[in-house]
N, C-alpha and C. Protein backbone atom coordinates (compact mmCIF):
# COMPACT_ATOMS: atom_id res chain seq x y z
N UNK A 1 12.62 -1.70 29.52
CA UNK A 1 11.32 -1.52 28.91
C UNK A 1 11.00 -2.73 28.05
N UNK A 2 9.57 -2.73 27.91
CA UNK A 2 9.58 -4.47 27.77
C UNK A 2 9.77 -4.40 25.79
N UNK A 3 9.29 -3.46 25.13
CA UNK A 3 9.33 -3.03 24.07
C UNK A 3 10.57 -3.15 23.74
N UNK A 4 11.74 -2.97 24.80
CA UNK A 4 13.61 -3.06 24.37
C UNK A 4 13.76 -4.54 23.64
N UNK A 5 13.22 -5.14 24.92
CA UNK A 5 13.55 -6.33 24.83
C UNK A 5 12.80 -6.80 23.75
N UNK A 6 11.61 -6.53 23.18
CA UNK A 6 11.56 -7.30 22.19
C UNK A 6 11.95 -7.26 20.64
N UNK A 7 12.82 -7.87 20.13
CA UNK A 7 13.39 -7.84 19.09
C UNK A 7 12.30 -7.40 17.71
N UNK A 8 11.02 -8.31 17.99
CA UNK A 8 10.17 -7.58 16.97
C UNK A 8 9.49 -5.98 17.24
N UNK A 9 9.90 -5.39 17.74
CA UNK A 9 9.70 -4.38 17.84
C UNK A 9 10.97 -3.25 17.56
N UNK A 10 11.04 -2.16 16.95
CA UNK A 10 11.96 -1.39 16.59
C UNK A 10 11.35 0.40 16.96
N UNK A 11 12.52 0.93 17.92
CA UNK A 11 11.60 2.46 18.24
C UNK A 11 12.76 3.27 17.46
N UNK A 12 12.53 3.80 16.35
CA UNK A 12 13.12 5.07 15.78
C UNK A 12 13.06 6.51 16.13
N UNK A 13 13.94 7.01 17.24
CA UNK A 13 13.90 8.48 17.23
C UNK A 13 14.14 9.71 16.46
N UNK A 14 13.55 10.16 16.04
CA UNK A 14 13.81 11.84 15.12
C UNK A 14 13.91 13.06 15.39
N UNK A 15 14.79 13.57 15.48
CA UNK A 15 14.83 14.96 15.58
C UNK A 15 13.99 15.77 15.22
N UNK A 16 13.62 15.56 14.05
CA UNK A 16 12.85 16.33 12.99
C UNK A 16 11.15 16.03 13.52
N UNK A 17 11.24 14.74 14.07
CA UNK A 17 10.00 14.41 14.43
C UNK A 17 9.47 15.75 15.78
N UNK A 18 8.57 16.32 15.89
CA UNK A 18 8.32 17.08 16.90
C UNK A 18 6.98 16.57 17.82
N UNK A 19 6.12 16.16 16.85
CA UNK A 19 4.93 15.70 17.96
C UNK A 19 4.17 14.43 17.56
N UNK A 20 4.59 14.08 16.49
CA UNK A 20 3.75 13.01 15.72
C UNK A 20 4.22 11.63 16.01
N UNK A 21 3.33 10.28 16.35
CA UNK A 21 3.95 8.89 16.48
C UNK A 21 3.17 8.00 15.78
N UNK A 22 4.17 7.30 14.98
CA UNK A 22 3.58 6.59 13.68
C UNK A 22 3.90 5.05 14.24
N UNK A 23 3.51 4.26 13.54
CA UNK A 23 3.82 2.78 13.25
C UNK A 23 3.48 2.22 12.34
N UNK A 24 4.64 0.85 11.94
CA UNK A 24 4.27 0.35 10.57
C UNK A 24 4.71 -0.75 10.54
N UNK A 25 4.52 -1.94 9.96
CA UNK A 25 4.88 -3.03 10.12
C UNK A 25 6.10 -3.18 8.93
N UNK A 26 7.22 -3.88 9.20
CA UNK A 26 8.35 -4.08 8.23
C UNK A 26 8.79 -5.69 8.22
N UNK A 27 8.08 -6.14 7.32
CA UNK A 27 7.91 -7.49 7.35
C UNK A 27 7.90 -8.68 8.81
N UNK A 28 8.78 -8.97 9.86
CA UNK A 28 8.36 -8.99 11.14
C UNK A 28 8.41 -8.20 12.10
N UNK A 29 8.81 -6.98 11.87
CA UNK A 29 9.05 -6.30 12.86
C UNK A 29 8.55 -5.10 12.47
N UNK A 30 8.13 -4.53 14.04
CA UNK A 30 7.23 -3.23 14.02
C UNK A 30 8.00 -2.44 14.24
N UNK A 31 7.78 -1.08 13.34
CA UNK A 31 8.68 -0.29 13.51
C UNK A 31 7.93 0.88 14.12
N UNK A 32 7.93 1.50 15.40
CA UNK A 32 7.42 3.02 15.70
C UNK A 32 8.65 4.24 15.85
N UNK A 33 7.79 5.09 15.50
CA UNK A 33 8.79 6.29 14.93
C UNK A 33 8.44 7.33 15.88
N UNK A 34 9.05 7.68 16.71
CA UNK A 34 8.87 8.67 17.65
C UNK A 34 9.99 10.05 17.47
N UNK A 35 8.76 11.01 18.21
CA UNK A 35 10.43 12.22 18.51
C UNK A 35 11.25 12.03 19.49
N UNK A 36 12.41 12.55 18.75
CA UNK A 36 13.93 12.43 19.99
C UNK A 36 13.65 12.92 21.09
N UNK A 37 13.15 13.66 21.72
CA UNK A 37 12.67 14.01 22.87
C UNK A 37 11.82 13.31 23.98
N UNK A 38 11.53 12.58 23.34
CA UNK A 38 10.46 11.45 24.60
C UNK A 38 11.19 11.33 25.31
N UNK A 39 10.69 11.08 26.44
CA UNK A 39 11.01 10.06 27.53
C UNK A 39 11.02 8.91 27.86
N UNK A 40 11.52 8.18 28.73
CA UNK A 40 11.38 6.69 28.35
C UNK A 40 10.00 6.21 28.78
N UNK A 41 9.90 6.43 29.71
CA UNK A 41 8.27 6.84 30.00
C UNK A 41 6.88 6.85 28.48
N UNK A 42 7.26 8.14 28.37
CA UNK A 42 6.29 8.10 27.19
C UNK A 42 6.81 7.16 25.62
N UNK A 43 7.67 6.79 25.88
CA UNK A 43 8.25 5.97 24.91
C UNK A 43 7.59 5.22 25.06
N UNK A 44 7.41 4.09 26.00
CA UNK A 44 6.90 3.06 26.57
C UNK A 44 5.43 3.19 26.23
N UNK A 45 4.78 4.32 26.88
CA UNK A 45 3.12 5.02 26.51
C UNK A 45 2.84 4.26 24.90
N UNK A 46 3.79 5.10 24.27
CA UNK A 46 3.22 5.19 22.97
C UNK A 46 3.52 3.96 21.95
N UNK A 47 4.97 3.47 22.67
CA UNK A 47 5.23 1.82 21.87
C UNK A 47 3.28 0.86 22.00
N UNK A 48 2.93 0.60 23.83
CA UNK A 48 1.96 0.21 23.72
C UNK A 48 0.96 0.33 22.90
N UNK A 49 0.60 1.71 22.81
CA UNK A 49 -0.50 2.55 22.42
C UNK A 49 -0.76 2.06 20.99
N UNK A 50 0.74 2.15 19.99
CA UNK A 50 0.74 1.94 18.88
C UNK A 50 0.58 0.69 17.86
N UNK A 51 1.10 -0.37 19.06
CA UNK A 51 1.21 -1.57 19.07
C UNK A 51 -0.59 -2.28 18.92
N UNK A 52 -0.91 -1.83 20.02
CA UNK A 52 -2.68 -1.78 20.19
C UNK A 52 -3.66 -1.25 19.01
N UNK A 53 -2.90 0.15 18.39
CA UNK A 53 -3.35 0.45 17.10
C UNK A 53 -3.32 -0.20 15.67
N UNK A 54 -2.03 -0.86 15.42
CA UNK A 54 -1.78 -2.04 14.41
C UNK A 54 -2.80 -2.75 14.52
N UNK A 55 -2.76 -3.45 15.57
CA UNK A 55 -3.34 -4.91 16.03
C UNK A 55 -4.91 -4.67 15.49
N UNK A 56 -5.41 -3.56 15.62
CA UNK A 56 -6.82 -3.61 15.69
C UNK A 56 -7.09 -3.07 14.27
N UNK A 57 -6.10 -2.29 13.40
CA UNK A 57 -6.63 -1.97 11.96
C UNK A 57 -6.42 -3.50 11.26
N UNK A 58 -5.30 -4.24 11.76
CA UNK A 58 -5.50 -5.93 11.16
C UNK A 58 -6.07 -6.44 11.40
N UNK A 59 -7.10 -6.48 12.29
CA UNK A 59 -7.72 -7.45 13.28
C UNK A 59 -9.28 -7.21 12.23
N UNK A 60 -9.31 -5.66 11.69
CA UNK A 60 -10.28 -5.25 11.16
C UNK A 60 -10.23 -5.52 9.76
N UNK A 61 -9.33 -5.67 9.27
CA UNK A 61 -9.17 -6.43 7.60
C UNK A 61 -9.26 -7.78 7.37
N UNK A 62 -8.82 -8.57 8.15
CA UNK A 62 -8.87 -9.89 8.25
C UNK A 62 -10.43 -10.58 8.92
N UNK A 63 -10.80 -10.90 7.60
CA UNK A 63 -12.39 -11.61 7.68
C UNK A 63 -12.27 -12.87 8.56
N UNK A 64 -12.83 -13.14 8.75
CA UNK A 64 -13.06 -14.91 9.36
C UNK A 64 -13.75 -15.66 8.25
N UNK A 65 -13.76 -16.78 8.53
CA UNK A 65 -14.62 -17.72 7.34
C UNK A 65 -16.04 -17.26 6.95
N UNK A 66 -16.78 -16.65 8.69
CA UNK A 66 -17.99 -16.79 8.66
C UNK A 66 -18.62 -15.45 7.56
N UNK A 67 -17.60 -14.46 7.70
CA UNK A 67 -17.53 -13.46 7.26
C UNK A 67 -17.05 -13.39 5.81
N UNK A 68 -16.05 -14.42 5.81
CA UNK A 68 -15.64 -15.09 4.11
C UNK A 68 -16.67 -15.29 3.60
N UNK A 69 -17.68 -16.18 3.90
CA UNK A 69 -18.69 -17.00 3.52
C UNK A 69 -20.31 -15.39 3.06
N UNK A 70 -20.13 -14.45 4.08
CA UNK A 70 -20.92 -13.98 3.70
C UNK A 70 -20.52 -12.77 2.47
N UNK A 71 -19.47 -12.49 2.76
CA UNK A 71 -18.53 -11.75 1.71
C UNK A 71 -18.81 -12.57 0.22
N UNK A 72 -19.22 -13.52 0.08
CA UNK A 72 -18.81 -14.47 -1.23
C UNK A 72 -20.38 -14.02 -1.23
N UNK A 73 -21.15 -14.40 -0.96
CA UNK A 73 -22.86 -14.49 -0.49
C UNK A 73 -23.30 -12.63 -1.88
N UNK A 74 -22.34 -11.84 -0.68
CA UNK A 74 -23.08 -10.49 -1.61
C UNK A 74 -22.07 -10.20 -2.49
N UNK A 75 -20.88 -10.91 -2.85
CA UNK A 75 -20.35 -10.95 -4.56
C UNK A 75 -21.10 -11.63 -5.25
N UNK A 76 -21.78 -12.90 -5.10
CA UNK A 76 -22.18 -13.49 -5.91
C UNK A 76 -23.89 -12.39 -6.66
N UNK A 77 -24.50 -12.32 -5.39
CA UNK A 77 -25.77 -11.39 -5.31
C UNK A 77 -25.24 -10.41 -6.47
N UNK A 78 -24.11 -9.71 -6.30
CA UNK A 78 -24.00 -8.57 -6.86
C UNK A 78 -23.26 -8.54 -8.25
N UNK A 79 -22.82 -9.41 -8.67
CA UNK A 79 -21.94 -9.64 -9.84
C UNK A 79 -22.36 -10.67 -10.64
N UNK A 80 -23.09 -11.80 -9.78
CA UNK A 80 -23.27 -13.07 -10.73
C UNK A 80 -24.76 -13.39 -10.60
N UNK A 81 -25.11 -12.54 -10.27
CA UNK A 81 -26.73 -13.04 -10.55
C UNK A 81 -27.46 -13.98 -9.12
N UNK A 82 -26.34 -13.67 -7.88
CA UNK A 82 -26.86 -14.52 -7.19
C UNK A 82 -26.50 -16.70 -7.21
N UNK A 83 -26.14 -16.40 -8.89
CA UNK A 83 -26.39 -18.23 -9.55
C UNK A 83 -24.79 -18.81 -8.72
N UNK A 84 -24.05 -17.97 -8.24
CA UNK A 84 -22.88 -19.20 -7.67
C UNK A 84 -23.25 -19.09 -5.55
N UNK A 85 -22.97 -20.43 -5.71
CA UNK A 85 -23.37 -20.39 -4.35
C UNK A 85 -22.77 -21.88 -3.48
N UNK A 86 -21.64 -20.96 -3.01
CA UNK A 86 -20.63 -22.08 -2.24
C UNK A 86 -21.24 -22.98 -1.12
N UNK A 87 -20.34 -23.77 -0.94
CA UNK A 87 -21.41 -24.64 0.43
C UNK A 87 -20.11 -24.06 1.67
N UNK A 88 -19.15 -24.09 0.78
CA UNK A 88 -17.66 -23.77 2.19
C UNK A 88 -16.95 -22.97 1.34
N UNK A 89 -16.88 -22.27 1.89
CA UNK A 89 -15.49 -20.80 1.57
C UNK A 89 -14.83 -20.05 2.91
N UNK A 90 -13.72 -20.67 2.73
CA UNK A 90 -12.91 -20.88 4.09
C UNK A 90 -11.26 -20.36 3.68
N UNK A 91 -10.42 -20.01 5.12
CA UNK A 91 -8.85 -19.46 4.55
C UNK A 91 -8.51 -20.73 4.89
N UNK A 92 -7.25 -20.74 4.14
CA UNK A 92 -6.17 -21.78 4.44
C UNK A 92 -4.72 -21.78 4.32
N UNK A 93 -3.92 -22.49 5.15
CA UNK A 93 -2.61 -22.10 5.50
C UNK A 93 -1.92 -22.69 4.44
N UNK A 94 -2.25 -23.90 3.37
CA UNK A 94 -1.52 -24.70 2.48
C UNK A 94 -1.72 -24.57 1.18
N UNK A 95 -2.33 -23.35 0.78
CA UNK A 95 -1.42 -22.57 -0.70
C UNK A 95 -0.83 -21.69 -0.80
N UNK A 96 0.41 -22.05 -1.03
CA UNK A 96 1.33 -21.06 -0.75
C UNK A 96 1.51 -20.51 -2.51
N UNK A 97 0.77 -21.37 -3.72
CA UNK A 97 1.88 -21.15 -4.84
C UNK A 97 0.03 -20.73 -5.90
N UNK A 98 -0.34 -20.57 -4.71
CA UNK A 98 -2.47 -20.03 -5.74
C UNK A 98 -2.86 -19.00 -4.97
N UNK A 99 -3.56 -18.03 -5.31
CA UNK A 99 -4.24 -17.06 -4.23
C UNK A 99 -5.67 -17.72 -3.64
N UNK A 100 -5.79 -18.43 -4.22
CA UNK A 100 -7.48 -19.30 -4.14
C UNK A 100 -7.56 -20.75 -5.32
N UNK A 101 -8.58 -21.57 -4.70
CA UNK A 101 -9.11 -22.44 -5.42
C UNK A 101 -10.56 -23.06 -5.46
N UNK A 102 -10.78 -23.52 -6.16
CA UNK A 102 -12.63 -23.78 -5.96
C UNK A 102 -12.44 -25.26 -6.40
N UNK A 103 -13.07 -26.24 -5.39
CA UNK A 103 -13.93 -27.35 -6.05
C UNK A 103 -15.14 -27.44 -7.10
N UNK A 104 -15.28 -27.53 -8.01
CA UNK A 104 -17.46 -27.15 -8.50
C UNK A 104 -17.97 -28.09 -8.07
N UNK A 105 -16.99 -29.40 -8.26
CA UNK A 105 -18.01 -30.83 -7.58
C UNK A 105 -18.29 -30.62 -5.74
N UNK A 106 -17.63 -30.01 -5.11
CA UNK A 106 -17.81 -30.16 -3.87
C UNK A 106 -18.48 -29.07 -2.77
N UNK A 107 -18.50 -27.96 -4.59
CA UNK A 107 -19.01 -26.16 -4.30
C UNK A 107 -18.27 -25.52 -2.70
N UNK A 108 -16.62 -26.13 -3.05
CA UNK A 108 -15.99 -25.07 -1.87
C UNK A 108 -14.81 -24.47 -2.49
N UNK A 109 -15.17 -23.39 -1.79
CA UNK A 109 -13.69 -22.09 -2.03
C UNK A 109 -12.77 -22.16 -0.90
N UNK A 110 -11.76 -21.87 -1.12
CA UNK A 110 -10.72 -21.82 -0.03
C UNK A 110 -9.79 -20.58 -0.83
N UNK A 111 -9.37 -19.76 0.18
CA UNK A 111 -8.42 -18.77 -0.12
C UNK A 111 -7.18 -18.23 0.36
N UNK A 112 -6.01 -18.22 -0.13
CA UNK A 112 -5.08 -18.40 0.84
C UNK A 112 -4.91 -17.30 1.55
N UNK A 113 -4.10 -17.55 2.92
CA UNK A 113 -3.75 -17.06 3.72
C UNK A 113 -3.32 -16.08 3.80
N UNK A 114 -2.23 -15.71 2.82
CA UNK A 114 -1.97 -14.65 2.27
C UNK A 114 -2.23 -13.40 1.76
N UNK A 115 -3.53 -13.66 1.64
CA UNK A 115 -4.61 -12.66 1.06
C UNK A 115 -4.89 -11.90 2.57
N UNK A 116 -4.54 -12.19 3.13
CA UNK A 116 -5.06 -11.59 4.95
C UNK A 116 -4.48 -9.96 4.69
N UNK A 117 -5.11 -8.81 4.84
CA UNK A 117 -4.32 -8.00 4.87
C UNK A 117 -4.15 -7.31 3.80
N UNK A 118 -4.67 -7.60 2.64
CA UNK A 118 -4.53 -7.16 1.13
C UNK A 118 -5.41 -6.00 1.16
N UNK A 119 -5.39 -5.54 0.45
CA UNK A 119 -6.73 -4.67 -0.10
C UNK A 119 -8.65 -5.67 -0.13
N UNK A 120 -9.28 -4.77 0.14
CA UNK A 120 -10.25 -5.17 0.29
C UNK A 120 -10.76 -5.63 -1.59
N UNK A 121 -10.48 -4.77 -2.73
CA UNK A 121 -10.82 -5.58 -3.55
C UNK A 121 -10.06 -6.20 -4.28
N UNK A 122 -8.92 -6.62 -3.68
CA UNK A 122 -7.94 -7.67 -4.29
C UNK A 122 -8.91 -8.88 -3.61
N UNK A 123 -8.81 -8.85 -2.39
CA UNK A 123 -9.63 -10.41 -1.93
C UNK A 123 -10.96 -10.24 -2.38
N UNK A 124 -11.48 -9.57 -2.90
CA UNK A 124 -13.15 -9.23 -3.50
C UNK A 124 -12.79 -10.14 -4.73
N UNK A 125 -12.22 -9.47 -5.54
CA UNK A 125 -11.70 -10.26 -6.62
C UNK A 125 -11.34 -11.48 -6.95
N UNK A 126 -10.20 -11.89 -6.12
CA UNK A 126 -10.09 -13.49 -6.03
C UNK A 126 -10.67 -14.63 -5.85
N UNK A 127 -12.18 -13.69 -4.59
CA UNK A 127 -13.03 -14.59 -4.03
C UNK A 127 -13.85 -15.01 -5.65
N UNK A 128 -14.33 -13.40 -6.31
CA UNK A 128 -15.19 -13.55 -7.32
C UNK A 128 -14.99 -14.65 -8.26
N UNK A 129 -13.25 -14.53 -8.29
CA UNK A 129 -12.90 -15.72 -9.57
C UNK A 129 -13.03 -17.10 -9.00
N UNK A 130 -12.55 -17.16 -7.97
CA UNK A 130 -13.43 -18.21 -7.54
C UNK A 130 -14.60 -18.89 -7.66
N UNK A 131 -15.57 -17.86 -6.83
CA UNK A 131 -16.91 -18.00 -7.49
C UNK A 131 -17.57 -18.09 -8.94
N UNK A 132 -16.75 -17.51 -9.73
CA UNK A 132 -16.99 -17.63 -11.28
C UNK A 132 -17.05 -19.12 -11.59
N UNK A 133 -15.63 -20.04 -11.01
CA UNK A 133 -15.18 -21.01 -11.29
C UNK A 133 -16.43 -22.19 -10.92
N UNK A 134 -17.75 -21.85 -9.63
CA UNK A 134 -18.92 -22.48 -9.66
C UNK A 134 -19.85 -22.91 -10.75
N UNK A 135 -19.77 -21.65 -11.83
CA UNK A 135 -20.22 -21.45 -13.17
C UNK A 135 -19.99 -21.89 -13.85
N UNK A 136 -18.33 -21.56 -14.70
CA UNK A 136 -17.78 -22.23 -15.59
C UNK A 136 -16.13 -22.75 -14.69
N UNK A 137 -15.70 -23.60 -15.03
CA UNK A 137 -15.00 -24.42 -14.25
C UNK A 137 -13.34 -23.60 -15.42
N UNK A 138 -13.49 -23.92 -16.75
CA UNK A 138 -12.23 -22.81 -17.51
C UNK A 138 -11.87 -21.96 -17.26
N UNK A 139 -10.74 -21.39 -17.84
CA UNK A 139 -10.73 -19.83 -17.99
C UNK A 139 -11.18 -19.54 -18.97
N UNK A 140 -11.77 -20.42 -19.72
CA UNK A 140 -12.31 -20.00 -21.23
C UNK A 140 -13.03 -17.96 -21.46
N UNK A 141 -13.45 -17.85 -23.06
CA UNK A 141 -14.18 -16.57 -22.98
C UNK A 141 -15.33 -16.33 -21.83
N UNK A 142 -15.72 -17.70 -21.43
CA UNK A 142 -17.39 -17.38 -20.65
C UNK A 142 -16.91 -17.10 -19.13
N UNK A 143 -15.73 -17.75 -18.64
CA UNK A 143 -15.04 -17.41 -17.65
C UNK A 143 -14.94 -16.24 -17.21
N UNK A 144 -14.20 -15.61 -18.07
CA UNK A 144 -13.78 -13.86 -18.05
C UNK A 144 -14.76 -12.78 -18.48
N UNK A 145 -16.12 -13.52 -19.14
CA UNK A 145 -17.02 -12.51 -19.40
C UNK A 145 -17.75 -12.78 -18.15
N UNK A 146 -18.01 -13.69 -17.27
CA UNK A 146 -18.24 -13.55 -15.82
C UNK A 146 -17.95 -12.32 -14.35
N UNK A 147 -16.29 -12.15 -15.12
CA UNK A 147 -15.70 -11.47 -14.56
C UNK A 147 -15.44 -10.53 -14.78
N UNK A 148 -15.81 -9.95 -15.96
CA UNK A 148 -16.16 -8.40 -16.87
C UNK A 148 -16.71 -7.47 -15.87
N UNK A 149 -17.96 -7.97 -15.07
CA UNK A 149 -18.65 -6.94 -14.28
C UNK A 149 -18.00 -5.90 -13.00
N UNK A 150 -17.28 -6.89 -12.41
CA UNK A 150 -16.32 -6.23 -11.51
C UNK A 150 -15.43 -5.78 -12.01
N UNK A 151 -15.49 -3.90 -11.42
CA UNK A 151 -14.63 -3.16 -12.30
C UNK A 151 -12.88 -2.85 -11.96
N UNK A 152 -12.84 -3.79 -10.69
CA UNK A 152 -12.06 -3.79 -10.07
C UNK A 152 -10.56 -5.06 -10.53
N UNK A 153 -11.19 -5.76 -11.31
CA UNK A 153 -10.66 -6.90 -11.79
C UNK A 153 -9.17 -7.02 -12.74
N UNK A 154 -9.12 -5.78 -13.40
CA UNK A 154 -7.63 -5.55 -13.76
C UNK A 154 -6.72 -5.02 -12.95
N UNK A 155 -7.29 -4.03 -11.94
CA UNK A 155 -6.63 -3.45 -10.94
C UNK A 155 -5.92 -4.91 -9.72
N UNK A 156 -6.92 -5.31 -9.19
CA UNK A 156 -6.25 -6.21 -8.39
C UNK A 156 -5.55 -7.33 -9.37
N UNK A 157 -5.92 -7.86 -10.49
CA UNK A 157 -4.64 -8.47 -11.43
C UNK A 157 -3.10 -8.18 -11.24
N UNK A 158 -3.38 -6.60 -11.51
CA UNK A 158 -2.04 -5.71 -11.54
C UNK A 158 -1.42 -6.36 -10.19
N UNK A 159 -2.14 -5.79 -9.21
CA UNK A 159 -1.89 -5.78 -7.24
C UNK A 159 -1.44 -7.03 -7.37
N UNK A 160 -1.71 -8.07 -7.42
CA UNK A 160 -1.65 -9.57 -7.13
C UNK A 160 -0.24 -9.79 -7.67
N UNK A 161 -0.01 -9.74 -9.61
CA UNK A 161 1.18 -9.83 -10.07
C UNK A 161 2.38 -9.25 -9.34
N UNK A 162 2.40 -7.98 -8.96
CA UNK A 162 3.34 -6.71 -8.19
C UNK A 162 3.49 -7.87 -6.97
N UNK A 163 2.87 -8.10 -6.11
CA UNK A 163 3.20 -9.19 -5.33
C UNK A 163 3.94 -10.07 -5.03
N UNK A 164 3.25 -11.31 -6.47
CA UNK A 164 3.85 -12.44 -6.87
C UNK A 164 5.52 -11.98 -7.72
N UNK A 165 5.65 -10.99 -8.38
CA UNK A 165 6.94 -10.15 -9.10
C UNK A 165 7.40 -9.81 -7.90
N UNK A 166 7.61 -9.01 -6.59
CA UNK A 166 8.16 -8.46 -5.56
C UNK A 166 8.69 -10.06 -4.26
N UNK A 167 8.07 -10.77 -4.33
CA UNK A 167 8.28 -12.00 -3.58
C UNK A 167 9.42 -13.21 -4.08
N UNK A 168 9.15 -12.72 -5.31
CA UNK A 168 10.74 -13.30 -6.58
C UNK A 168 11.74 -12.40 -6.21
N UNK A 169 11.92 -11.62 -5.50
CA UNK A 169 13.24 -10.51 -5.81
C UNK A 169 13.83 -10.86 -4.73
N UNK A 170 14.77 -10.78 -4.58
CA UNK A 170 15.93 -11.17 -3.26
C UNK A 170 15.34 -9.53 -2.62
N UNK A 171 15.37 -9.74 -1.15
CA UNK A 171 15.19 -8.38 0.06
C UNK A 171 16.34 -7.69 0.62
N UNK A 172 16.43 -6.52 0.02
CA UNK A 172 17.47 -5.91 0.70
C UNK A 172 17.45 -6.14 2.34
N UNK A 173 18.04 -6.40 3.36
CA UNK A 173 18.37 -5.86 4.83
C UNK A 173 18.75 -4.62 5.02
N UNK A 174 17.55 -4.25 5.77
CA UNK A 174 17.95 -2.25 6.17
C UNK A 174 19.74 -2.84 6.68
N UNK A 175 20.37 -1.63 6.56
CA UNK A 175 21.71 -1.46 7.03
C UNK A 175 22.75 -1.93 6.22
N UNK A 176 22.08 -2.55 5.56
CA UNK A 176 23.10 -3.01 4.06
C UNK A 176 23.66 -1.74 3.21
C-alpha cells in the first residue's frame, strides 16, 4: 500500500476506535488513526481520503500574497482609519528569527513563512503591527495606541510567545 511505504505517513490502529477516522499532522508526519478492524482495503480508502482532507483545510488557511495584500487592505480600513497603505505585502522564506517586517520608506510588508497555518488572528495581528509600523515606524506609546483597537492583540502576543518559548525546548521523540 502506497501509504506503507511512505514514511511521512503513520496509520494507528485502535481497538477502542469503532467507527471514527481522524488525522493530524505531527510535525512531518501525518498521523491517521483508524479502527483495528479495517481492512487493508479500506485502510488505503481512508489514508487517501484523509490525506485529501488535511491538504485542503491548509490549502484553506494559507493566504497567497494577493490575498495577503487584500487582508492588509481591510485591517487597515478597519483598525487604522484606512491611513496605512502598503504598496507590497508579500510571505517570505528568509525570516526565520521576526514574524514580519515593514519598510515605511519602501511601504512593503513581508511576513514570515511561518505564520502559514497559525490562527487567523495571530496573522491578523502581525500583519496589523506591521501596518502600524507605516504610521509610526517605533514601538513608542503612539505605536501601541495604534494597536489598542484590535482586541485580539494580547491574545495572539500570548500565541506567538508560546511558540517562540515551545521552539526553544528540545522535542521529545514519540517512543522515547
Amino acid at each position: 500500500m502506497a501509504a506503507e511505504l511512505d514514511p511521512a505517513v503513520e496509520v494507528r490502529r485502535s481497538a477502542r476506535r469503532k467507527r471514527t477516522v481522524s488525522a493530524y499532522r505531527e510535525g512531518d508526519r501525518t498521523v491517521v488513526l483508524i479502527p483495528a478492524r479495517m481492512s487493508q482495503a479500506e485502510e488505503q480508502r481512508w489514508v487517501s481520503r484523509m490525506l485529501d482532507k488535511l491538504a485542503a483545510q491548509e490549502s484553506r488557511k494559507v493566504l497567497g500574497d494577493d490575498a495577503l495584500a487584500r487582508r492588509a487592505a481591510e485591517l487597515s480600513a478597519e483598525y487604522l482609519g484606512g491611513r496605512a497603505r502598503p504598496d507590497v505585502v508579500r510571505w517570505v522564506t528568509n525570516q526565520n528569527s521576526r514574524w514580519g517586517s515593514c519598510t515605511p520608506s519602501e511601504r512593503s510588508i513581508r511576513l514570515s513563512h511561518r505564520l502559514q497555518g497559525m490562527p487567523e488572528y495571530v496573522v491578523d495581528y502581525v500583519l496589523l503591527h506591521e501596518l502600524a509600523h507605516l504610521l509610526e515606524a517605533s514601538h513608542g506609546p503612539r505605536f501601541w495606541a495604534l494597536l489598542a483597537a484590535y482586541p485580539q492583540t494580547e491574545r495572539a502576543r500570548g500565541y506567538l510567545e508560546g511558540v517562540a518559548a515551545a521552539a526553544s525546548l528540545p522535542h521529545a521523540r514519540s517512543g522515547d
